[in-house]
Protein backbone atom coordinates (compact mmCIF):
# COMPACT_ATOMS: atom_id res chain seq x y z
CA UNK A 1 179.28 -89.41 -131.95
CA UNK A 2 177.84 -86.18 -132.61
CA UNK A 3 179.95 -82.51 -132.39
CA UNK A 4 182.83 -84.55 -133.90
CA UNK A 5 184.00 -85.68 -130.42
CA UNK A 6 184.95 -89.11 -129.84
CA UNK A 7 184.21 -91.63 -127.28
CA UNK A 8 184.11 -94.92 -126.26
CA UNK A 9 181.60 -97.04 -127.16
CA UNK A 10 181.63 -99.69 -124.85
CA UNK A 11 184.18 -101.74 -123.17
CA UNK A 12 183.05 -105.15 -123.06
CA UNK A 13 178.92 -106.19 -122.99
CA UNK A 14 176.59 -103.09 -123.45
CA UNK A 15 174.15 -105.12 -121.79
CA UNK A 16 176.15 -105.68 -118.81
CA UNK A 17 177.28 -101.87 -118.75
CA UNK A 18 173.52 -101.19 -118.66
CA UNK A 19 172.76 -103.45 -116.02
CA UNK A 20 175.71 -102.18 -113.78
CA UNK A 21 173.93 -98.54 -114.26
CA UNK A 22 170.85 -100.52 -113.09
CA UNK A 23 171.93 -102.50 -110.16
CA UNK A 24 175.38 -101.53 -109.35
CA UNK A 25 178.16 -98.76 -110.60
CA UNK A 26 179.34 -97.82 -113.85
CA UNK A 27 182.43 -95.06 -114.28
CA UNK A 28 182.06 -92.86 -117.46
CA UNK A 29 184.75 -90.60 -118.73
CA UNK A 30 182.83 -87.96 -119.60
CA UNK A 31 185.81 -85.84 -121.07
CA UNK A 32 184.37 -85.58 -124.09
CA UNK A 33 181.51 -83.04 -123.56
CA UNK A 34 182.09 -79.49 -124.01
CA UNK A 35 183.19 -77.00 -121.07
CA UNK A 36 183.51 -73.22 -120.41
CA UNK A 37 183.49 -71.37 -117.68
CA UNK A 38 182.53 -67.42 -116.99
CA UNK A 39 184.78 -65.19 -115.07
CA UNK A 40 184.00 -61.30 -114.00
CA UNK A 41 181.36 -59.28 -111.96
CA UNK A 42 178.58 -59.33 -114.13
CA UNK A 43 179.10 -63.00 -115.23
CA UNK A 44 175.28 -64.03 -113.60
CA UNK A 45 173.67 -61.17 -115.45
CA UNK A 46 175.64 -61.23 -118.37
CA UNK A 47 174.41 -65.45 -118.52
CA UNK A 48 170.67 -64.78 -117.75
CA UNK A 49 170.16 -63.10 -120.80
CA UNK A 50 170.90 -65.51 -122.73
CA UNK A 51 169.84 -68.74 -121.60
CA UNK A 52 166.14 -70.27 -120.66
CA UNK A 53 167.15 -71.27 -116.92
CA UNK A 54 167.43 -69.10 -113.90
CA UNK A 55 171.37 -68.03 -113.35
CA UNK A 56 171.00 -64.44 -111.17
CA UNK A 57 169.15 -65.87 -108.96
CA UNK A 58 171.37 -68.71 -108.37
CA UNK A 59 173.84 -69.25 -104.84
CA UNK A 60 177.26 -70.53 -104.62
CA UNK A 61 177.28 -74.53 -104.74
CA UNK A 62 174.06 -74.29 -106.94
CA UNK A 63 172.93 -75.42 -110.61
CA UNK A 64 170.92 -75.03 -113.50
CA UNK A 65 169.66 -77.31 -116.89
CA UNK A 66 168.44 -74.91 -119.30
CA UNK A 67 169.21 -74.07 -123.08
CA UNK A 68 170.54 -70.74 -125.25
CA UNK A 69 168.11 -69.93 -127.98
CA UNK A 70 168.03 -67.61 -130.59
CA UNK A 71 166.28 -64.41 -132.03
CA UNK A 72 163.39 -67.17 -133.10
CA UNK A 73 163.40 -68.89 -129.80
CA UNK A 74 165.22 -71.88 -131.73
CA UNK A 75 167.93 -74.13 -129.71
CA UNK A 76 171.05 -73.30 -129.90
CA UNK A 77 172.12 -75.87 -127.42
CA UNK A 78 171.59 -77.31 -124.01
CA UNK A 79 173.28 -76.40 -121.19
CA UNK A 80 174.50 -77.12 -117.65
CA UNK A 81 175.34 -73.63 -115.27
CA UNK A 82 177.50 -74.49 -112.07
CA UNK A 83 177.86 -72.04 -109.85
CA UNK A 84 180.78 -71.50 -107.80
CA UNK A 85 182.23 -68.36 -105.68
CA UNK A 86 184.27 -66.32 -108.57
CA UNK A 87 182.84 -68.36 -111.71
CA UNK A 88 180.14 -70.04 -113.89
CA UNK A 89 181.04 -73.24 -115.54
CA UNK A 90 179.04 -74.40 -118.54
CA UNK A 91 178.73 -77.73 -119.30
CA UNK A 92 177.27 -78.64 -123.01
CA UNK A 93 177.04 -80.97 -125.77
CA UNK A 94 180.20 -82.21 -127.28
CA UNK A 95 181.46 -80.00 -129.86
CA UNK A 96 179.62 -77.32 -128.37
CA UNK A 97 181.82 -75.41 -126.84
CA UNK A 98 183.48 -73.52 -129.70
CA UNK A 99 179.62 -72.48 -130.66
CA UNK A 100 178.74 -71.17 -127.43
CA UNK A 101 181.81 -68.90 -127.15
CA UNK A 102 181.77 -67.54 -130.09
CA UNK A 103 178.00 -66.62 -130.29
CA UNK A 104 178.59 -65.21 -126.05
CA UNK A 105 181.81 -63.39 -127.03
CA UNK A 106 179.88 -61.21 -129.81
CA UNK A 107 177.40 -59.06 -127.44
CA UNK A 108 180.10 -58.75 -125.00
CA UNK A 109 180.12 -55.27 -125.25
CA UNK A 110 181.09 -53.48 -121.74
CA UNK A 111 180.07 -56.53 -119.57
CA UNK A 112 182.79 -57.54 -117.47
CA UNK A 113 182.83 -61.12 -118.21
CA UNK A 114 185.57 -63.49 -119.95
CA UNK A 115 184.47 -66.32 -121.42
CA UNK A 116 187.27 -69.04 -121.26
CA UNK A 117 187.90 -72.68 -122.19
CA UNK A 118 187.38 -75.27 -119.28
CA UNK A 119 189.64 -78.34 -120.73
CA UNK A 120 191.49 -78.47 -117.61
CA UNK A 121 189.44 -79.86 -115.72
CA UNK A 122 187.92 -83.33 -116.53
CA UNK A 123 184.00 -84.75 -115.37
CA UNK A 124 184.29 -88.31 -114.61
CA UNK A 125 180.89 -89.68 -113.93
CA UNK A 126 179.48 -92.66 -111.37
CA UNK A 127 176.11 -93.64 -111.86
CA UNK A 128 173.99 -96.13 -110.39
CA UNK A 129 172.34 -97.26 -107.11
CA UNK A 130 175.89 -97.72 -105.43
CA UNK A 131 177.39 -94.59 -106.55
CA UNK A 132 176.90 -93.05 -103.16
CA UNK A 133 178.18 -95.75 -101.39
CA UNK A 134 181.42 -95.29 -103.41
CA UNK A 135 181.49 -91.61 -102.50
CA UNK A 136 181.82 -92.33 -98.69
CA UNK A 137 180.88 -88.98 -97.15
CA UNK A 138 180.60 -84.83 -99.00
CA UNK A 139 177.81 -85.69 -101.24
CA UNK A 140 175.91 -82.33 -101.87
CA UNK A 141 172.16 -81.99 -100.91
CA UNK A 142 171.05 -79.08 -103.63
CA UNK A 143 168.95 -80.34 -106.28
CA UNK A 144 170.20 -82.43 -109.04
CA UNK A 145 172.89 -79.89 -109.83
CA UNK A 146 174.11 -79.08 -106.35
CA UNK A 147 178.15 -79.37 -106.14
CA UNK A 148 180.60 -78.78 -103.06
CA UNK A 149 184.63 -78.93 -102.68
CA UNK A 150 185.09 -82.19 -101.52
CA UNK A 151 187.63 -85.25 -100.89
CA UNK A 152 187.35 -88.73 -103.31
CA UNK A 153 189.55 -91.48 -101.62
CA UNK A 154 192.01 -88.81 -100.99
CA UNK A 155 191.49 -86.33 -104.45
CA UNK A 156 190.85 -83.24 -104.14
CA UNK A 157 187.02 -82.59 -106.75
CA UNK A 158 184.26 -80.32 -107.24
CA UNK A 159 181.11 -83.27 -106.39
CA UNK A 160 178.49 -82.67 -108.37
CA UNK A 161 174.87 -83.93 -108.29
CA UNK A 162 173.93 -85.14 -112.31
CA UNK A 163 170.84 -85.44 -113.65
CA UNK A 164 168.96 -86.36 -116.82
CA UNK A 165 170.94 -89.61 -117.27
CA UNK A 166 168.55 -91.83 -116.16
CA UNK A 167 170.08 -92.98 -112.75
CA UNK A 168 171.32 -92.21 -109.50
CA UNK A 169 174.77 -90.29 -110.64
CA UNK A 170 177.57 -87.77 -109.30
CA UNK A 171 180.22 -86.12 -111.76
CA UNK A 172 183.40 -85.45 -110.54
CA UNK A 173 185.27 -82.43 -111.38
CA UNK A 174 189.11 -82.78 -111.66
CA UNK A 175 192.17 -81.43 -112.65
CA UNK A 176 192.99 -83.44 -116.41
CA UNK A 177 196.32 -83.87 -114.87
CA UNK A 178 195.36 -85.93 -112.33
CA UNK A 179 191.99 -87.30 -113.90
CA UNK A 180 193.69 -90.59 -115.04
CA UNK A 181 194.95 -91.45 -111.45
CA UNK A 182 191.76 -91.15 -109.81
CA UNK A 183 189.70 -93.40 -112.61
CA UNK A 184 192.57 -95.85 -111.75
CA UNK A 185 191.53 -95.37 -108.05
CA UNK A 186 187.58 -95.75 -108.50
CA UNK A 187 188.13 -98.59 -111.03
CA UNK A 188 189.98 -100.52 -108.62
CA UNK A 189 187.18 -100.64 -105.97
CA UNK A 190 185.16 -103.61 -106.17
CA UNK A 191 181.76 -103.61 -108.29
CA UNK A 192 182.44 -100.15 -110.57
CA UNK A 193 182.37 -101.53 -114.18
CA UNK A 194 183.85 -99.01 -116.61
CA UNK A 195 180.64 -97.57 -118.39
CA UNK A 196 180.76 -96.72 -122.61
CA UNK A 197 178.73 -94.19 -124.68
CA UNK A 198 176.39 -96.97 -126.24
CA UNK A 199 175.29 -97.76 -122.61
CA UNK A 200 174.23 -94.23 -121.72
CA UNK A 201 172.55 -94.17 -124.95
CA UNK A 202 170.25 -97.36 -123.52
CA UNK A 203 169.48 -95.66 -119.88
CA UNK A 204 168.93 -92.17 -121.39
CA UNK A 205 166.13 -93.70 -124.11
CA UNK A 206 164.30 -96.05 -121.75
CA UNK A 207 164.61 -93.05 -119.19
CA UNK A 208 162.58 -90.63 -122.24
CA UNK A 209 165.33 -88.13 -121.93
CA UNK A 210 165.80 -86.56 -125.60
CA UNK A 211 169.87 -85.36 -126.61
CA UNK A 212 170.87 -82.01 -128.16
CA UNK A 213 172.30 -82.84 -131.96
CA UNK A 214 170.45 -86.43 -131.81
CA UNK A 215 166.81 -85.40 -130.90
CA UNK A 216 166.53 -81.67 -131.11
CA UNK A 217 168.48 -78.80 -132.28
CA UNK A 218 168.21 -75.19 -133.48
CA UNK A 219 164.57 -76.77 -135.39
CA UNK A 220 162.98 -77.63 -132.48
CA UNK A 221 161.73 -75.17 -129.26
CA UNK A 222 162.34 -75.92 -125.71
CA UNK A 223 158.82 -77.12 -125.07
CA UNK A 224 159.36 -79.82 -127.86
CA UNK A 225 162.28 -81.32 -125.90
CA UNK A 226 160.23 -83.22 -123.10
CA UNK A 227 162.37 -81.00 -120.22
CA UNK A 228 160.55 -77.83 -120.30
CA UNK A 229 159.65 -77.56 -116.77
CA UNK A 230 162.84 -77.99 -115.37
CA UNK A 231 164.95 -75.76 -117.89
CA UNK A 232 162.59 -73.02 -118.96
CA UNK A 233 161.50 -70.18 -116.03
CA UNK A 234 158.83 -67.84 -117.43
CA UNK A 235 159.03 -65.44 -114.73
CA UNK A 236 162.93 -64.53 -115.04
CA UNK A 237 162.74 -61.61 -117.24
CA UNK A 238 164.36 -61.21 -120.72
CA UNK A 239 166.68 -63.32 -122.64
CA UNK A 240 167.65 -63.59 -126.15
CA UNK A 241 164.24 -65.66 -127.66
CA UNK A 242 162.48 -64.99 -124.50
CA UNK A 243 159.67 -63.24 -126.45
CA UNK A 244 158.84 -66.43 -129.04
CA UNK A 245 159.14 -69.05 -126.11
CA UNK A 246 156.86 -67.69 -123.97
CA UNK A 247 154.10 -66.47 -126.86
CA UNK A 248 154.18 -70.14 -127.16
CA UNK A 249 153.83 -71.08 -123.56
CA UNK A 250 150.76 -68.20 -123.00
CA UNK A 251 149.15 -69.28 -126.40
CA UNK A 252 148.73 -72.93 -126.20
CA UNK A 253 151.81 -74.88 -126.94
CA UNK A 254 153.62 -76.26 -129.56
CA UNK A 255 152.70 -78.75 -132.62
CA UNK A 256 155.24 -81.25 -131.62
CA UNK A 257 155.87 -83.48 -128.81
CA UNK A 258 158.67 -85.77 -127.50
CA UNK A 259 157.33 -89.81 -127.79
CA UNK A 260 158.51 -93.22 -127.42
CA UNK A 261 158.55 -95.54 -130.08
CA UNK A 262 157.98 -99.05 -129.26
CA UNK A 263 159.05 -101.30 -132.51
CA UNK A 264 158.26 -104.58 -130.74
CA UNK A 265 159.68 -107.44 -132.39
CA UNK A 266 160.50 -105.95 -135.50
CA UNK A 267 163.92 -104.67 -136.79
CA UNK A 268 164.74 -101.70 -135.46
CA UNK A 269 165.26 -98.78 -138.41
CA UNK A 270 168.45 -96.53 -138.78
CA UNK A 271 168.25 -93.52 -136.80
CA UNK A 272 166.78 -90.97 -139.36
CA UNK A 273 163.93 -92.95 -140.34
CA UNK A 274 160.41 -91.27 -141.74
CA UNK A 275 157.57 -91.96 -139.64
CA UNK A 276 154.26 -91.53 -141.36
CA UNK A 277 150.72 -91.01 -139.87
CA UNK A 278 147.91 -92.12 -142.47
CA UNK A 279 149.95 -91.33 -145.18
CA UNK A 280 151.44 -87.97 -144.28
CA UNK A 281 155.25 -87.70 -142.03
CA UNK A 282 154.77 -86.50 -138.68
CA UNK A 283 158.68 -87.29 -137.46
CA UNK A 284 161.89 -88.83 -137.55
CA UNK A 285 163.14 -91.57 -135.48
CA UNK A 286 165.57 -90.06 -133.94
CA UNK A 287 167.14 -92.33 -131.43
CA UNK A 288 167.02 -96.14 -131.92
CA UNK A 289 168.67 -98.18 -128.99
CA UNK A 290 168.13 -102.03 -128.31
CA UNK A 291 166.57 -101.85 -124.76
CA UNK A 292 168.25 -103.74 -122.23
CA UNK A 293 165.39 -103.67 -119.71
CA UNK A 294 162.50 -104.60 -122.26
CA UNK A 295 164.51 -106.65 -124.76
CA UNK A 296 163.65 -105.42 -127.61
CA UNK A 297 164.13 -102.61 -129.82
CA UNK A 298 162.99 -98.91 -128.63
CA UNK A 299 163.57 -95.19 -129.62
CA UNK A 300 162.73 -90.87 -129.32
CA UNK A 301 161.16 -89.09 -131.93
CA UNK A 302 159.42 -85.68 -131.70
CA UNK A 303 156.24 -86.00 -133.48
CA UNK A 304 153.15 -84.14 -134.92
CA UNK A 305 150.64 -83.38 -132.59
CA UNK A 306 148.59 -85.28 -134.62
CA UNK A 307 150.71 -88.40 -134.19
CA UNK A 308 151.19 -88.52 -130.18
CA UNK A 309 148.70 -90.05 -128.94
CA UNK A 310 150.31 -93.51 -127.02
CA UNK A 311 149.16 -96.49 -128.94
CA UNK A 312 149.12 -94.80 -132.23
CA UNK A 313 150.79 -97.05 -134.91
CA UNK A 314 152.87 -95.01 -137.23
CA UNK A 315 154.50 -96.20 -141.05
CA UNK A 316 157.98 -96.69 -140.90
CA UNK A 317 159.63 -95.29 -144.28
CA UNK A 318 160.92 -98.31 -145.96
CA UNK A 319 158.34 -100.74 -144.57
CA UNK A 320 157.29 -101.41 -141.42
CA UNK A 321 155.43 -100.07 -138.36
CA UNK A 322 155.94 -98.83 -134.80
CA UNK A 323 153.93 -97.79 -131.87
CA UNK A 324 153.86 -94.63 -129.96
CA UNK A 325 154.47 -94.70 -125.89
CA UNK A 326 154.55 -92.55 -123.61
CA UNK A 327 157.95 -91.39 -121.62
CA UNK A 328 159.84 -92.90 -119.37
CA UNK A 329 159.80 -96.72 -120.67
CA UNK A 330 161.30 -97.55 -117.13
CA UNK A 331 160.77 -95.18 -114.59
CA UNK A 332 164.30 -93.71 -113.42
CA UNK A 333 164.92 -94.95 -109.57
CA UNK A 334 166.58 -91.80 -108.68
């Protein structure tokens, strides 16, 4: 996968993994995405100024989707901000984590903040319609990202709400020392399938949710990515890019747009694939997933504005074509 972090890609049907997310439970070991956390007194300001999201203003129990940019307002990844009494945790991309440091650590100057690996702790994942039900009681009320100190069937976890994956879903924050116990636990409940990458791939796509180092990167600006109203505030004050990301907000928007691509019965193309708009490339496929739901092959690009419009048909390099559609292909049920 991408950040050179490994995962597993399924367990037994991707189809039936999907349809567990769907209808049911899936458990995903999500140690494989990067963690930090922030320690010190001026951790909240110290993390405001560099990322798109809202952190000062931000309680105890709270969270935040948002992404760091640079100088040019470019993505330098996204990001997930926890906060708890005494600390910030980050959640990012896989293979992230190194990045992220290293580019906070440099204008730590007299800030009293510590930026420190999180590997100790582990997010295991339940998503789905029944996830709740497995829960049993402590599930937190704030927003997508709202988290409390609870009790799972006895273990001791920081319960998080967890969006943008296209279901119903609560991460759960334990110790890696004890992580392998409690995914015994859960797994021996009946209904909770164990849940692989490939499937998440499947609900994020038909869900229209685009992935750092798949659909966007330090090319693209936030308002490309589909989740600018949820991870961009224009009214927090400075951060590092602020000034490029909202010229573009104030002055009428960007030339590209997150789309769907709808390749009917064709074959679907490798990820990477031109896409060309009378004669001229307007985008990449990006993701390419079979879709579960609409049984056929589907996928992300972000296109020229010249190319968005749903029910364009766009040249596929190589041969081919592919129609554009607007996001979500299934409407999340969360």
């Amino acid at each position: 996968m991408d950040g050179g972090a490994t995962a597993p890609l399924h367990y037994g049907s991707v189809a039936e993994e999907v349809r567990a997310l769907r209808e049911g439970c899936g458990l995903v070991d999500r140690s494989w995405t990067g963690r930090l956390e922030l320690l010190g007194a001026d951790r909240h300001r110290f993390l405001n100024a560099y990322v798109t999201c809202e952190v000062k203003g931000l309680s105890p129990g709270e969270g935040a989707y948002g992404f760091f940019t640079n100088p040019k307002g470019g993505i330098l990844s996204d990001v997930v901000v926890l906060v708890h009494a005494d600390r910030l945790w980050l959640q990012l991309p896989a293979g992230q984590d190194g990045i992220i440091s290293a580019h906070l650590r440099k204008y730590i100057l007299a800030d009293r903040v510590e930026v420190r690996s999180l590997e100790d702790m582990l997010p295991i994942t339940l998503l789905g319609p029944r996830a709740g039900e497995v829960l049993e009681s402590g599930i937190p009320e704030a927003g997508d990202w709202g988290h409390v100190r609870t009790k799972v069937h006895g273990t001791e976890v920081a319960l998080q709400r967890t969006g943008r994956l296209g279901a119903e879903a609560y991460t759960l924050w334990v110790s890696a020392s004890i992580a392998g116990h409690l995914i015994e636990d859960l797994l021996a409940l009946p209904g909770i399938l164990p849940v692989g990458f490939e499937a998440l791939e499947v609900l994020r796509t038909e869900a229209g949710l685009a992935r750092f180092g798949r659909d966007f990167g330090p090319e693209n600006f936030p308002q490309e990515t589909g989740a600018e109203d949820e991870s961009v505030s224009y009214t927090k004050g400075c951060y590092l890019g602020q000034e490029v990301v909202a010229r573009i907000h104030y002055r009428g928007g960007v030339q590209k747009t997150l789309r769907g691509l709808d390749f009917g019965a064709g074959p679907a193309p490798a990820p990477g694939t031109a896409l060309l708009h009378e004669g001229r490339e307007s985008g990449t496929a990006t993701t390419v997933v079979n879709s579960v739901a609409l049984g056929r092959p589907i996928g992300l690009a972000i296109l020229h504005r010249r190319a968005v419009e749903p029910g364009t048909r766009l040249e596929l390099a190589g041969g081919g074509t592919v129609e554009v559609k607007e996001l979500p292909f299934v409407p999340s049920r969360v």
